[in-house]
C-alpha atoms as a PDB file:
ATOM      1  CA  UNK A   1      88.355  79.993 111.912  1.00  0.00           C
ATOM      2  CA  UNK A   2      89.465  82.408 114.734  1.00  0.00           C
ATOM      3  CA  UNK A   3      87.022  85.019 116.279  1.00  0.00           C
ATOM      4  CA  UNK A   4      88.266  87.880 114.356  1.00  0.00           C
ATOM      5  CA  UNK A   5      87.528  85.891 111.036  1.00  0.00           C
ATOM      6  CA  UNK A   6      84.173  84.774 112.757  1.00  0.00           C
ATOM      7  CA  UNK A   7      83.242  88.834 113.354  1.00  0.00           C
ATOM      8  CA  UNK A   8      84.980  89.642 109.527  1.00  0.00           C
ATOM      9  CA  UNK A   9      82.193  87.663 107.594  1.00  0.00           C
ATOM     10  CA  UNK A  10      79.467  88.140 110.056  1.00  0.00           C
ATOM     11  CA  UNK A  11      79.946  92.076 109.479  1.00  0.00           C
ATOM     12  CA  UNK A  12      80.068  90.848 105.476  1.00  0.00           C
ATOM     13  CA  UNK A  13      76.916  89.767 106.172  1.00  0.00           C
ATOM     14  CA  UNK A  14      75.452  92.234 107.989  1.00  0.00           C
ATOM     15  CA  UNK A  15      76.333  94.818 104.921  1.00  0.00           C
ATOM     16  CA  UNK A  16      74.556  92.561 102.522  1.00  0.00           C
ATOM     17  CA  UNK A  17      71.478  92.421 104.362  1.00  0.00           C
ATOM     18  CA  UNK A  18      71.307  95.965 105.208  1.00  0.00           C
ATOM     19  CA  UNK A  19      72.009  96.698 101.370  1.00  0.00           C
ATOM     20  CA  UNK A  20      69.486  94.269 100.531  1.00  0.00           C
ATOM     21  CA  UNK A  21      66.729  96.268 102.742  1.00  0.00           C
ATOM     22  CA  UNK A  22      67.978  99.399 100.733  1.00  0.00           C
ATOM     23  CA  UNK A  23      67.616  97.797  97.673  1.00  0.00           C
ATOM     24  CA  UNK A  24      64.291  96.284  98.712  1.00  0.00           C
ATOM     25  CA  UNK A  25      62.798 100.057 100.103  1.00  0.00           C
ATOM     26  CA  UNK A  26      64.528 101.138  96.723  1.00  0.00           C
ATOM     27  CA  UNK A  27      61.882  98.891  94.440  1.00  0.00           C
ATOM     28  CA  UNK A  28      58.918  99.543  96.901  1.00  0.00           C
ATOM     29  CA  UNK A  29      59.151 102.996  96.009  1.00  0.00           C
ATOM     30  CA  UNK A  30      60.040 103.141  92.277  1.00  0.00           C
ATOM     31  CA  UNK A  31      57.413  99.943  91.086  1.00  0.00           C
ATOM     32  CA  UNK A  32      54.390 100.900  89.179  1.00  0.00           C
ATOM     33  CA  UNK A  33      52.073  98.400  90.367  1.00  0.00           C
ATOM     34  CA  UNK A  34      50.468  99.262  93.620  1.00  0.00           C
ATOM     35  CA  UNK A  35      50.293  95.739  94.909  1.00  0.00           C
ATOM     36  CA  UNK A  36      54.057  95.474  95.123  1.00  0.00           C
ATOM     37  CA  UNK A  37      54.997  98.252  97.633  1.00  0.00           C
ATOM     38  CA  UNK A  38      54.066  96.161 100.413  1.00  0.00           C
ATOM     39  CA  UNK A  39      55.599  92.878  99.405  1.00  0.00           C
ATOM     40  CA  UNK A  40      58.738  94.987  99.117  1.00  0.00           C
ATOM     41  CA  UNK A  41      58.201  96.441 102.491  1.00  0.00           C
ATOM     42  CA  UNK A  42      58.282  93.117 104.270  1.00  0.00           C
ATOM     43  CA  UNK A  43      60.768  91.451 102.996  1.00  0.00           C
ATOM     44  CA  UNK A  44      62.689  94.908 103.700  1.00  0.00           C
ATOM     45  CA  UNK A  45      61.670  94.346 106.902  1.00  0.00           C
ATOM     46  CA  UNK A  46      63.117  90.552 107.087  1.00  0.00           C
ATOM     47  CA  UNK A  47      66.023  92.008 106.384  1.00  0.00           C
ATOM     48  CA  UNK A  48      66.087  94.595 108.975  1.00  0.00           C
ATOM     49  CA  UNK A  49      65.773  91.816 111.607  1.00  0.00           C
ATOM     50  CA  UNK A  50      68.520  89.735 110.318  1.00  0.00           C
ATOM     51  CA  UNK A  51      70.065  92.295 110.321  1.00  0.00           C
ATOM     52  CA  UNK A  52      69.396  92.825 114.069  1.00  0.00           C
ATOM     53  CA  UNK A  53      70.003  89.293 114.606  1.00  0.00           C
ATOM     54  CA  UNK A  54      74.077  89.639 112.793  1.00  0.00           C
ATOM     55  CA  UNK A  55      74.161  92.563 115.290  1.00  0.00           C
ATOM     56  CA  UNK A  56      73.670  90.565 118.404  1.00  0.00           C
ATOM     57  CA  UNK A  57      75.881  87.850 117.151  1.00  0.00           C
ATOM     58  CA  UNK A  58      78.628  90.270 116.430  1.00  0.00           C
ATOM     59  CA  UNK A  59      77.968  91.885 120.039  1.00  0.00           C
ATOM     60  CA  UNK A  60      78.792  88.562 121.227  1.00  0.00           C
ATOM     61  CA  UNK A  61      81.612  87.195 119.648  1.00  0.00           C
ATOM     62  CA  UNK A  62      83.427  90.722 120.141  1.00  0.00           C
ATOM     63  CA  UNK A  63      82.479  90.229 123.987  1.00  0.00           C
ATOM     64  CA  UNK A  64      83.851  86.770 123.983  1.00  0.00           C
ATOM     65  CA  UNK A  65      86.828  87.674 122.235  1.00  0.00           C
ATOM     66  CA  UNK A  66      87.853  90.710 124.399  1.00  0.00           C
ATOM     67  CA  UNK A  67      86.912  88.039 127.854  1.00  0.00           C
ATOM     68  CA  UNK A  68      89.402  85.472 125.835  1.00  0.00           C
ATOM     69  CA  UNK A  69      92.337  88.657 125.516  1.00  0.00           C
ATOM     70  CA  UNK A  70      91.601  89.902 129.116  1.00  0.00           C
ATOM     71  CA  UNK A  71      92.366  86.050 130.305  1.00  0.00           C
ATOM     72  CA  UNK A  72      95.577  85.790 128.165  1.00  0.00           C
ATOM     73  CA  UNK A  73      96.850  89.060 129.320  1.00  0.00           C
ATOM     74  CA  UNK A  74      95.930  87.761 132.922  1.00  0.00           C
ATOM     75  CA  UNK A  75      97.576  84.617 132.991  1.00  0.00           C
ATOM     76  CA  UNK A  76     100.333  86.165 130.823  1.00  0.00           C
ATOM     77  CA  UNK A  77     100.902  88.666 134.049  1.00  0.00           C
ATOM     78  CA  UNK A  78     100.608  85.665 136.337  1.00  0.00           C
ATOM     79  CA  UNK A  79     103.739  83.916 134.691  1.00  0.00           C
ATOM     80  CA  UNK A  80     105.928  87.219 134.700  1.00  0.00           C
ATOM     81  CA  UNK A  81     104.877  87.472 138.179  1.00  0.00           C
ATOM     82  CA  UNK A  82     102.950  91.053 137.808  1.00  0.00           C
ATOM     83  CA  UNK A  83     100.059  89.821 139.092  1.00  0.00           C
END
Protein backbone atom coordinates (compact mmCIF):
# COMPACT_ATOMS: atom_id res chain seq x y z
CA UNK A 1 0.00 0.00 0.00
CA UNK A 2 1.55 3.33 -1.24
CA UNK A 3 1.14 6.65 0.75
CA UNK A 4 -1.56 8.00 -1.32
CA UNK A 5 -3.66 4.74 -0.60
CA UNK A 6 -2.39 5.07 3.11
CA UNK A 7 -3.96 8.97 3.20
CA UNK A 8 -7.24 7.55 0.85
CA UNK A 9 -8.60 5.25 3.73
CA UNK A 10 -7.30 7.23 6.58
CA UNK A 11 -9.51 10.27 5.18
CA UNK A 12 -12.35 7.22 4.82
CA UNK A 13 -11.94 7.04 8.19
CA UNK A 14 -11.84 10.24 9.31
CA UNK A 15 -15.48 10.84 7.50
CA UNK A 16 -16.89 7.94 9.40
CA UNK A 17 -15.91 9.12 12.64
CA UNK A 18 -16.86 12.61 12.14
CA UNK A 19 -20.34 11.25 10.81
CA UNK A 20 -20.49 9.08 13.68
CA UNK A 21 -20.12 12.24 16.19
CA UNK A 22 -23.02 13.78 14.04
CA UNK A 23 -24.99 10.94 14.35
CA UNK A 24 -24.12 10.58 18.03
CA UNK A 25 -24.99 14.70 18.83
CA UNK A 26 -28.02 13.74 16.48
CA UNK A 27 -29.52 11.02 19.24
CA UNK A 28 -28.36 13.17 22.28
CA UNK A 29 -30.67 15.67 21.19
CA UNK A 30 -33.75 13.84 19.82
CA UNK A 31 -33.87 10.84 22.90
CA UNK A 32 -36.61 11.11 25.38
CA UNK A 33 -34.94 9.84 28.31
CA UNK A 34 -32.89 12.40 30.10
CA UNK A 35 -30.19 10.03 31.20
CA UNK A 36 -29.07 9.42 27.65
CA UNK A 37 -27.99 12.93 26.45
CA UNK A 38 -24.83 12.63 28.16
CA UNK A 39 -23.85 9.11 27.27
CA UNK A 40 -24.39 10.38 23.73
CA UNK A 41 -22.27 13.36 24.37
CA UNK A 42 -19.19 11.37 25.25
CA UNK A 43 -18.98 8.99 23.04
CA UNK A 44 -19.55 12.07 20.52
CA UNK A 45 -16.76 13.30 22.04
CA UNK A 46 -14.53 9.94 21.49
CA UNK A 47 -15.17 10.47 18.27
CA UNK A 48 -14.13 13.97 17.98
CA UNK A 49 -10.65 12.92 19.22
CA UNK A 50 -10.20 10.14 16.86
CA UNK A 51 -11.04 12.14 14.80
CA UNK A 52 -8.21 14.54 15.81
CA UNK A 53 -5.98 11.69 16.07
CA UNK A 54 -6.81 10.56 11.82
CA UNK A 55 -6.00 14.30 11.42
CA UNK A 56 -2.50 14.19 12.73
CA UNK A 57 -1.85 10.95 11.02
CA UNK A 58 -2.98 12.32 7.74
CA UNK A 59 -0.77 15.58 8.49
CA UNK A 60 1.97 13.20 8.57
CA UNK A 61 1.85 10.88 5.94
CA UNK A 62 1.05 13.93 3.48
CA UNK A 63 4.37 15.52 5.00
CA UNK A 64 6.27 12.37 4.43
CA UNK A 65 5.00 11.90 1.12
CA UNK A 66 5.68 15.45 -0.25
CA UNK A 67 9.68 14.98 1.68
CA UNK A 68 9.67 11.46 -0.42
CA UNK A 69 8.57 13.66 -4.00
CA UNK A 70 10.92 16.61 -3.10
CA UNK A 71 13.89 13.78 -2.84
CA UNK A 72 12.87 12.09 -6.17
CA UNK A 73 12.64 15.31 -7.97
CA UNK A 74 16.13 16.09 -6.33
CA UNK A 75 18.00 13.21 -7.23
CA UNK A 76 16.02 13.11 -10.51
CA UNK A 77 17.77 16.78 -11.19
CA UNK A 78 21.06 15.37 -9.96
CA UNK A 79 21.13 12.65 -12.82
CA UNK A 80 20.09 15.22 -15.66
CA UNK A 81 22.74 17.29 -14.25
CA UNK A 82 20.34 20.43 -13.21
CA UNK A 83 21.39 20.38 -9.98
Amino acid sequence: MNTQDVIATLNALLQTTKDGALGFRSCAKDVKSANLPPMFEVSAQRCDTGAAELEAHIRHFRQRDRSAASHVDQRCRLSHGHG
